[in-house]
N, C-alpha and C. Protein backbone atom coordinates (compact mmCIF):
# COMPACT_ATOMS: atom_id res chain seq x y z
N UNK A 1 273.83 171.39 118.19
CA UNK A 1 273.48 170.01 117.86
C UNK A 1 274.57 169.09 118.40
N UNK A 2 274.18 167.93 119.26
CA UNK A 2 275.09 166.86 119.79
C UNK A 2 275.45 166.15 118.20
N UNK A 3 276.58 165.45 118.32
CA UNK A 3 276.82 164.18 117.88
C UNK A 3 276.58 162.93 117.97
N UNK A 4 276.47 162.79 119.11
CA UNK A 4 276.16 160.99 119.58
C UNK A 4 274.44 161.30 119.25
N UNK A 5 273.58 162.32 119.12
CA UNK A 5 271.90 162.34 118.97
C UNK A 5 271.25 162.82 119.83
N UNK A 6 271.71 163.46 121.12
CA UNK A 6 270.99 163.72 122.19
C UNK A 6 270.43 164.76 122.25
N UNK A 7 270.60 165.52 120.77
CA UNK A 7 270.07 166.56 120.93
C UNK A 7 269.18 166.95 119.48
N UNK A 8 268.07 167.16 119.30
CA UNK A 8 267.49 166.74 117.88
C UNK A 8 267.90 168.33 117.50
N UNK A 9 267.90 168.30 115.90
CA UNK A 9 268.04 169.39 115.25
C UNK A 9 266.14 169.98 115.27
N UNK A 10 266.28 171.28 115.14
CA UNK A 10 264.91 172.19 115.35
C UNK A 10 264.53 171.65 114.22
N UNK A 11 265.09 171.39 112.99
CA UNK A 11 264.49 171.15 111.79
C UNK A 11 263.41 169.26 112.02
N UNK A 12 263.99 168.61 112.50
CA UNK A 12 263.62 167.02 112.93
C UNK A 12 262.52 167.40 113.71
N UNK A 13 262.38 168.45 114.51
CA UNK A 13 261.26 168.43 115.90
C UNK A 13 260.58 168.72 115.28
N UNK A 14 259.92 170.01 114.08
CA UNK A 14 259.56 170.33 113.61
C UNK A 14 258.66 169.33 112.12
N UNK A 15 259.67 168.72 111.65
CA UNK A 15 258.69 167.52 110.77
C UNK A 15 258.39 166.77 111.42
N UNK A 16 258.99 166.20 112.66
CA UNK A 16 258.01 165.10 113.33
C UNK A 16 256.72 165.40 113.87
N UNK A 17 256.63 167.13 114.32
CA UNK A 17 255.50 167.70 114.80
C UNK A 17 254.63 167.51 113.82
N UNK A 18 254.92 167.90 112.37
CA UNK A 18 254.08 167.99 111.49
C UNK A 18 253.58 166.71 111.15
N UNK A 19 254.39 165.60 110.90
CA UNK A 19 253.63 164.61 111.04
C UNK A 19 252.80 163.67 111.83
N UNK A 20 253.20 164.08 112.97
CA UNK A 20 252.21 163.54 114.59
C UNK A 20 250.54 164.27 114.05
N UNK A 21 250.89 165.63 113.43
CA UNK A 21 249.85 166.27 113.48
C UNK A 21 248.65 165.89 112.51
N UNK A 22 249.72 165.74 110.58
CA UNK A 22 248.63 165.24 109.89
C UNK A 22 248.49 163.55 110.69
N UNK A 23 248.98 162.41 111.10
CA UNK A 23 248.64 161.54 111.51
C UNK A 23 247.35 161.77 112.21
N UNK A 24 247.39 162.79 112.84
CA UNK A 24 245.94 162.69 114.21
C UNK A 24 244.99 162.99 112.80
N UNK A 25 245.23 164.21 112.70
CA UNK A 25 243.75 164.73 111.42
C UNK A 25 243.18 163.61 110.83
N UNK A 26 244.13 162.55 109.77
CA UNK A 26 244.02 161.82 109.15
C UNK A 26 243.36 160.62 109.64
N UNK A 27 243.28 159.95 111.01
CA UNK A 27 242.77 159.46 112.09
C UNK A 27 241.64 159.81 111.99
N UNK A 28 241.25 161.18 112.43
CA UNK A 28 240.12 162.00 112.86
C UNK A 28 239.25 162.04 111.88
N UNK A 29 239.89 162.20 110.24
CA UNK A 29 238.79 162.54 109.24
C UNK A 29 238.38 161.08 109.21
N UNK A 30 238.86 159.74 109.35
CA UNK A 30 237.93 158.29 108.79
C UNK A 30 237.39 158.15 109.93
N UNK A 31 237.64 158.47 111.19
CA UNK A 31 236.23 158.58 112.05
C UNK A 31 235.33 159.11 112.34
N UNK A 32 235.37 160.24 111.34
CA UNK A 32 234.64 161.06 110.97
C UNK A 32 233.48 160.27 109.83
N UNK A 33 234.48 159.46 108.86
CA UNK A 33 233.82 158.92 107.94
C UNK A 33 233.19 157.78 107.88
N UNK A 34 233.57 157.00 109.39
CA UNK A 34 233.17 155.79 109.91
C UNK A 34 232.10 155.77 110.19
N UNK A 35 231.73 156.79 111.05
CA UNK A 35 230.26 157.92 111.94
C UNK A 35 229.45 157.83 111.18
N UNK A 36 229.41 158.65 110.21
CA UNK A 36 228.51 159.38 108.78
C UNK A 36 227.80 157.88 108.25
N UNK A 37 229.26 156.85 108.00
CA UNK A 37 228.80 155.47 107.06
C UNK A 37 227.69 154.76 108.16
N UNK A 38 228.18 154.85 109.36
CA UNK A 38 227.35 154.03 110.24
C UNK A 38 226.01 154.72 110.47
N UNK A 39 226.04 156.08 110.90
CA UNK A 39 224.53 156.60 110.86
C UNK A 39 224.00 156.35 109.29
N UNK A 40 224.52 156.47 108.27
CA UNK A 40 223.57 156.38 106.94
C UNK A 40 222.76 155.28 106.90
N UNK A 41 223.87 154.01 107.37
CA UNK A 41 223.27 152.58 107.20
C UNK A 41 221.99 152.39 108.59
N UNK A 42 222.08 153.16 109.85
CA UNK A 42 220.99 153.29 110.45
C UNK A 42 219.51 153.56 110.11
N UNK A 43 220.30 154.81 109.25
CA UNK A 43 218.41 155.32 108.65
C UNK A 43 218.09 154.58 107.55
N UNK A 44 219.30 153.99 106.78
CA UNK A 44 218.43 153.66 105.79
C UNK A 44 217.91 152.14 106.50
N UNK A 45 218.46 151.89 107.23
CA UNK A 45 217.56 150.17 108.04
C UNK A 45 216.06 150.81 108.77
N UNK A 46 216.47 152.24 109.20
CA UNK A 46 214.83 152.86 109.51
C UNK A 46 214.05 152.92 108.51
N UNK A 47 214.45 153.31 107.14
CA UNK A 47 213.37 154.13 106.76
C UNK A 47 212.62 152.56 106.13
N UNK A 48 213.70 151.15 106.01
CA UNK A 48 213.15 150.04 105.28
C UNK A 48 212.41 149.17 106.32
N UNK A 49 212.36 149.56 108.22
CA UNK A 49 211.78 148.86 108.76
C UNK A 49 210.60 149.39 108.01
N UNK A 50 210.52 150.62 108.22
CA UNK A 50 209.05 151.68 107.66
C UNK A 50 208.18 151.30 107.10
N UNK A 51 209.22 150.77 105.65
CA UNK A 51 208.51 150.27 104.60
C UNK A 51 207.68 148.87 104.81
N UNK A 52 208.54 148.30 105.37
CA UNK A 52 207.93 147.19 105.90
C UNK A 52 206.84 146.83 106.50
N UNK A 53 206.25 147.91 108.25
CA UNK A 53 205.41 147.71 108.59
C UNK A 53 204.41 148.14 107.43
N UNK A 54 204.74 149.40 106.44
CA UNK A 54 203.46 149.91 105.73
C UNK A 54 202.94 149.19 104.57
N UNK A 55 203.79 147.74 104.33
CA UNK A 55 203.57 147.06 103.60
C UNK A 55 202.75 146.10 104.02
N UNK A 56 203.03 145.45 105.18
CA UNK A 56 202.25 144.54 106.18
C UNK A 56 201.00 144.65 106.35
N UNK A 57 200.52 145.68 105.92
CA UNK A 57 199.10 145.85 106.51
C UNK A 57 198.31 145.40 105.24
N UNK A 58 198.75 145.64 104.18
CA UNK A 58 198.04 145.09 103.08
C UNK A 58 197.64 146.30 102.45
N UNK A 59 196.50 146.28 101.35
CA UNK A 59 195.36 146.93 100.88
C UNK A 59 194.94 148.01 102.01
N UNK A 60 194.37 147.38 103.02
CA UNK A 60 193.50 148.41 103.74
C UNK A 60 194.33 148.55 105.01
N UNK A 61 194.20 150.24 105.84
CA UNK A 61 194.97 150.82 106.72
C UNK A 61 193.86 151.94 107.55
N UNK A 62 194.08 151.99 109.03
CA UNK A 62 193.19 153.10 109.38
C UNK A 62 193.56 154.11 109.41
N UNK A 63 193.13 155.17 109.90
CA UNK A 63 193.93 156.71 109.94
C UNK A 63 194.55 156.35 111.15
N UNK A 64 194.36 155.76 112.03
CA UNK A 64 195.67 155.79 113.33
C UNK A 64 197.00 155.25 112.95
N UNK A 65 196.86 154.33 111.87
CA UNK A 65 198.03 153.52 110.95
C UNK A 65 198.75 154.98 110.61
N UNK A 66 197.95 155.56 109.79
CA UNK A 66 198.64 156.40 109.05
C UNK A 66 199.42 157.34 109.87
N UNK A 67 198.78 157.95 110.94
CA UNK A 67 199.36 159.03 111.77
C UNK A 67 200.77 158.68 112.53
N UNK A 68 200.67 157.13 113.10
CA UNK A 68 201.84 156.54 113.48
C UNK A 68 202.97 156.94 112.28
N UNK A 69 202.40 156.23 111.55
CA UNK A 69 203.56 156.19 109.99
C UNK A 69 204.09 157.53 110.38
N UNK A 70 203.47 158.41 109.98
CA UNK A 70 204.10 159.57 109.75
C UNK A 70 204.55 160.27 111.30
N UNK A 71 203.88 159.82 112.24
CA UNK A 71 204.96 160.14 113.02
C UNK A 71 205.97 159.84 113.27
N UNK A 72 206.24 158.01 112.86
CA UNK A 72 208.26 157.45 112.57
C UNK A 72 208.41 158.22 111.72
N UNK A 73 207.97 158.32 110.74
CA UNK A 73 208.76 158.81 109.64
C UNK A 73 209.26 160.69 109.64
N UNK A 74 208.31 160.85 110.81
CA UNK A 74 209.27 162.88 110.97
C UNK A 74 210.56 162.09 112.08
N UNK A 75 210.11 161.02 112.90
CA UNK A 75 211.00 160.78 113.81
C UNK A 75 212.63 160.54 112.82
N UNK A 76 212.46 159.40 112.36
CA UNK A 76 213.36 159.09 111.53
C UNK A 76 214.07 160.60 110.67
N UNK A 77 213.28 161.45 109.99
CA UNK A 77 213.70 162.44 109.63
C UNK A 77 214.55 163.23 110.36
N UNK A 78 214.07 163.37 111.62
CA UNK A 78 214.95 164.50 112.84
C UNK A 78 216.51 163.82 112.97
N UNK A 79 216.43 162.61 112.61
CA UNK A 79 218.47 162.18 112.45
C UNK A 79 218.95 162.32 112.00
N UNK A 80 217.70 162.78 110.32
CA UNK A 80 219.05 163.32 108.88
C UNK A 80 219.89 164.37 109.48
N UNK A 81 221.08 164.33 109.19
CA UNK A 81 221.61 165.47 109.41
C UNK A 81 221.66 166.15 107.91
N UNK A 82 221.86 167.53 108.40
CA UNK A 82 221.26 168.47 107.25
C UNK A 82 221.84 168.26 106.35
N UNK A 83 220.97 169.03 105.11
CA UNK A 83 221.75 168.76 104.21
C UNK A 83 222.74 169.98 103.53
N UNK A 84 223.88 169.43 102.88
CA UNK A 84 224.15 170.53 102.76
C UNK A 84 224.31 171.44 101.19
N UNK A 85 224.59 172.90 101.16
CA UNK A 85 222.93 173.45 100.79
C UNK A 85 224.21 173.84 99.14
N UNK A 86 225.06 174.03 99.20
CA UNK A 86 226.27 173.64 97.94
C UNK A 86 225.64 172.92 97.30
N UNK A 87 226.29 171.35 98.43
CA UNK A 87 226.03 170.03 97.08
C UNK A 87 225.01 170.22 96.49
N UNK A 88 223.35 170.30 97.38
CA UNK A 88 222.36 170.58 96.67
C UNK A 88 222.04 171.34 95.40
N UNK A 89 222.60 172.47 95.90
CA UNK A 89 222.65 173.59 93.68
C UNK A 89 223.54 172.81 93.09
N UNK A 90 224.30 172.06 93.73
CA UNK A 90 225.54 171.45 92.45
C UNK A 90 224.88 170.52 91.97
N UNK A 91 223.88 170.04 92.42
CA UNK A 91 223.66 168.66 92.14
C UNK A 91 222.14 168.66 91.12
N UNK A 92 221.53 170.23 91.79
CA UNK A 92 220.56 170.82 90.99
C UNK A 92 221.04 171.32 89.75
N UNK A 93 222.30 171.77 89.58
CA UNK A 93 222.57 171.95 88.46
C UNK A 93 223.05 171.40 87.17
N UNK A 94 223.69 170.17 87.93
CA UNK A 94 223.31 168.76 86.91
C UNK A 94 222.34 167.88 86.30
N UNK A 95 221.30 168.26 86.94
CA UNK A 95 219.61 167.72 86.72
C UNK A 95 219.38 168.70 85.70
N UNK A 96 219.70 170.34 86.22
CA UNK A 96 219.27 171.55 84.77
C UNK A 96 220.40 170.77 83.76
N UNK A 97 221.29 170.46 83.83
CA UNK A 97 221.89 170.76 82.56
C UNK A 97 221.70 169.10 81.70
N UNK A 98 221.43 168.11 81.97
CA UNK A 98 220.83 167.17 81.80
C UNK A 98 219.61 167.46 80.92
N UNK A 99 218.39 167.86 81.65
CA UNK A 99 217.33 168.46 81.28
C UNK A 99 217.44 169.28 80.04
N UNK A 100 218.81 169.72 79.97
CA UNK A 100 218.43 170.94 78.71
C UNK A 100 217.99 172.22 78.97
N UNK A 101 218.62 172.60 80.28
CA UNK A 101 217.93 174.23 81.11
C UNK A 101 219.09 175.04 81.33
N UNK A 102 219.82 175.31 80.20
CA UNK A 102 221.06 175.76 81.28
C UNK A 102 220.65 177.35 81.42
N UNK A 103 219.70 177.83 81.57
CA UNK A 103 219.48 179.15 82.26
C UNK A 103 218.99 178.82 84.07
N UNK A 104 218.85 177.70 84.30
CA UNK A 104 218.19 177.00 85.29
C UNK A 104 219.88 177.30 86.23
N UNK A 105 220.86 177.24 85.47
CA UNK A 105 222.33 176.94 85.77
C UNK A 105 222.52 177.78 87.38
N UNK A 106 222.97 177.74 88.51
CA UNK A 106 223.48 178.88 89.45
C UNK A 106 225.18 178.39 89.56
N UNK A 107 225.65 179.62 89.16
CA UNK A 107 226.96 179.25 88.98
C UNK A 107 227.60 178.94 90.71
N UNK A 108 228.63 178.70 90.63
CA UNK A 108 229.86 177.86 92.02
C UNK A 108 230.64 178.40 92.05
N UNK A 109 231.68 178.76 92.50
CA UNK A 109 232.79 179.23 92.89
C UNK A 109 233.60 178.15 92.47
N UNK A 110 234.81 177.22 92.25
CA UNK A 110 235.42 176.78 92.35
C UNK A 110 235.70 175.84 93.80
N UNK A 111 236.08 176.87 94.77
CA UNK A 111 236.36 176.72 96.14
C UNK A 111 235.01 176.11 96.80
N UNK A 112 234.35 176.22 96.22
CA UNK A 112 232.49 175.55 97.25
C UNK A 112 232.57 174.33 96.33
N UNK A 113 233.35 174.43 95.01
CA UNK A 113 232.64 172.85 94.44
C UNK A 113 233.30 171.96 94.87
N UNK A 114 235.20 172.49 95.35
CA UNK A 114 236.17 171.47 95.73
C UNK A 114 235.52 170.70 97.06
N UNK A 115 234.83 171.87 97.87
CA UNK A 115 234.50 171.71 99.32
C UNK A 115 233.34 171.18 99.80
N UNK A 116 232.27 171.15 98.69
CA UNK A 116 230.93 170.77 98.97
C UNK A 116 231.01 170.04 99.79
N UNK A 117 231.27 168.59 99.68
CA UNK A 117 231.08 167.24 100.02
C UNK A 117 231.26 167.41 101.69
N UNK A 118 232.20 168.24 102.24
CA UNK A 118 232.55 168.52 103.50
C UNK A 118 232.20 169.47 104.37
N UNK A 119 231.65 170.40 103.71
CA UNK A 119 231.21 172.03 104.57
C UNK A 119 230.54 172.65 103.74
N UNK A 120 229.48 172.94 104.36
CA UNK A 120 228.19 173.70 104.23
C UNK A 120 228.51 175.22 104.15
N UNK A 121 228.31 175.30 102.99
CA UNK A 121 228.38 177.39 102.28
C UNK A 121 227.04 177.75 102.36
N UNK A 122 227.15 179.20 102.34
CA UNK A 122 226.01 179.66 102.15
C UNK A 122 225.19 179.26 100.55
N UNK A 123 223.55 178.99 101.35
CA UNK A 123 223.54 178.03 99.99
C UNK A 123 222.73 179.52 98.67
N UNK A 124 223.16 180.25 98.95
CA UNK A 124 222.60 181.77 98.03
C UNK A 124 224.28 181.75 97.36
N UNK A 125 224.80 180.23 96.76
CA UNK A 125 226.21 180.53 96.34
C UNK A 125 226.63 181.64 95.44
């Protein structure tokens, strides 16, 4: 190790690495979360044009109305991105236990409930 600084200690290279590193991640995960917010607010402006035209028509609609509809509406569907299949039992299992079903219950791991929100487990948890 220099004196005057010209020479960094292994220990300095080493936390600065580490922090260059969480810096990028930390970067990476809110544009990650930027993405997600901006596609959500897409579909949900799709699914309310939707509503809109199917409101427009009034009372009465033909079957070509209808077939359109439902063809935006698989269109619109093909952007959800999946869902994922954790949160889903977790979230099913708050509806059972709400309900008053707790045999309805499928138990979690710990580690899938911390993680749901972010990564998709096998959903046979």
């Amino acid at each position: 190790m220099w004196l005057s600084g010209i020479c960094i200690s292994t220990k300095q290279k080493f936390s600065d690495t580490l922090l260059k590193k969480l810096a990028r991640c930390c970067s990476s995960c809110c544009l990650v979360y930027t993405d997600r917010k901006q596609r959500h607010k897409e579909l949900a402006e799709s699914f309310s044009t939707l509503q809109a035209k199917i409101e427009d028509t009034g009372q009465r609609y033909t079957i070509e109305q209808l077939d359109q509809w439902h063809a935006e509406l698989r269109r619109i569907d093909a952007k959800e991105p999946p869902a994922l299949g954790t949160l889903v039992v977790l979230c099913q299992n708050e509806i059972a236990t709400a309900e008053g079903q707790p045999e309805s219950v499928v138990p979690v791991g710990r580690y899938k409930q911390l993680f749901a929100n972010w990564r998709d487990f096998h959903t046979a948890t």
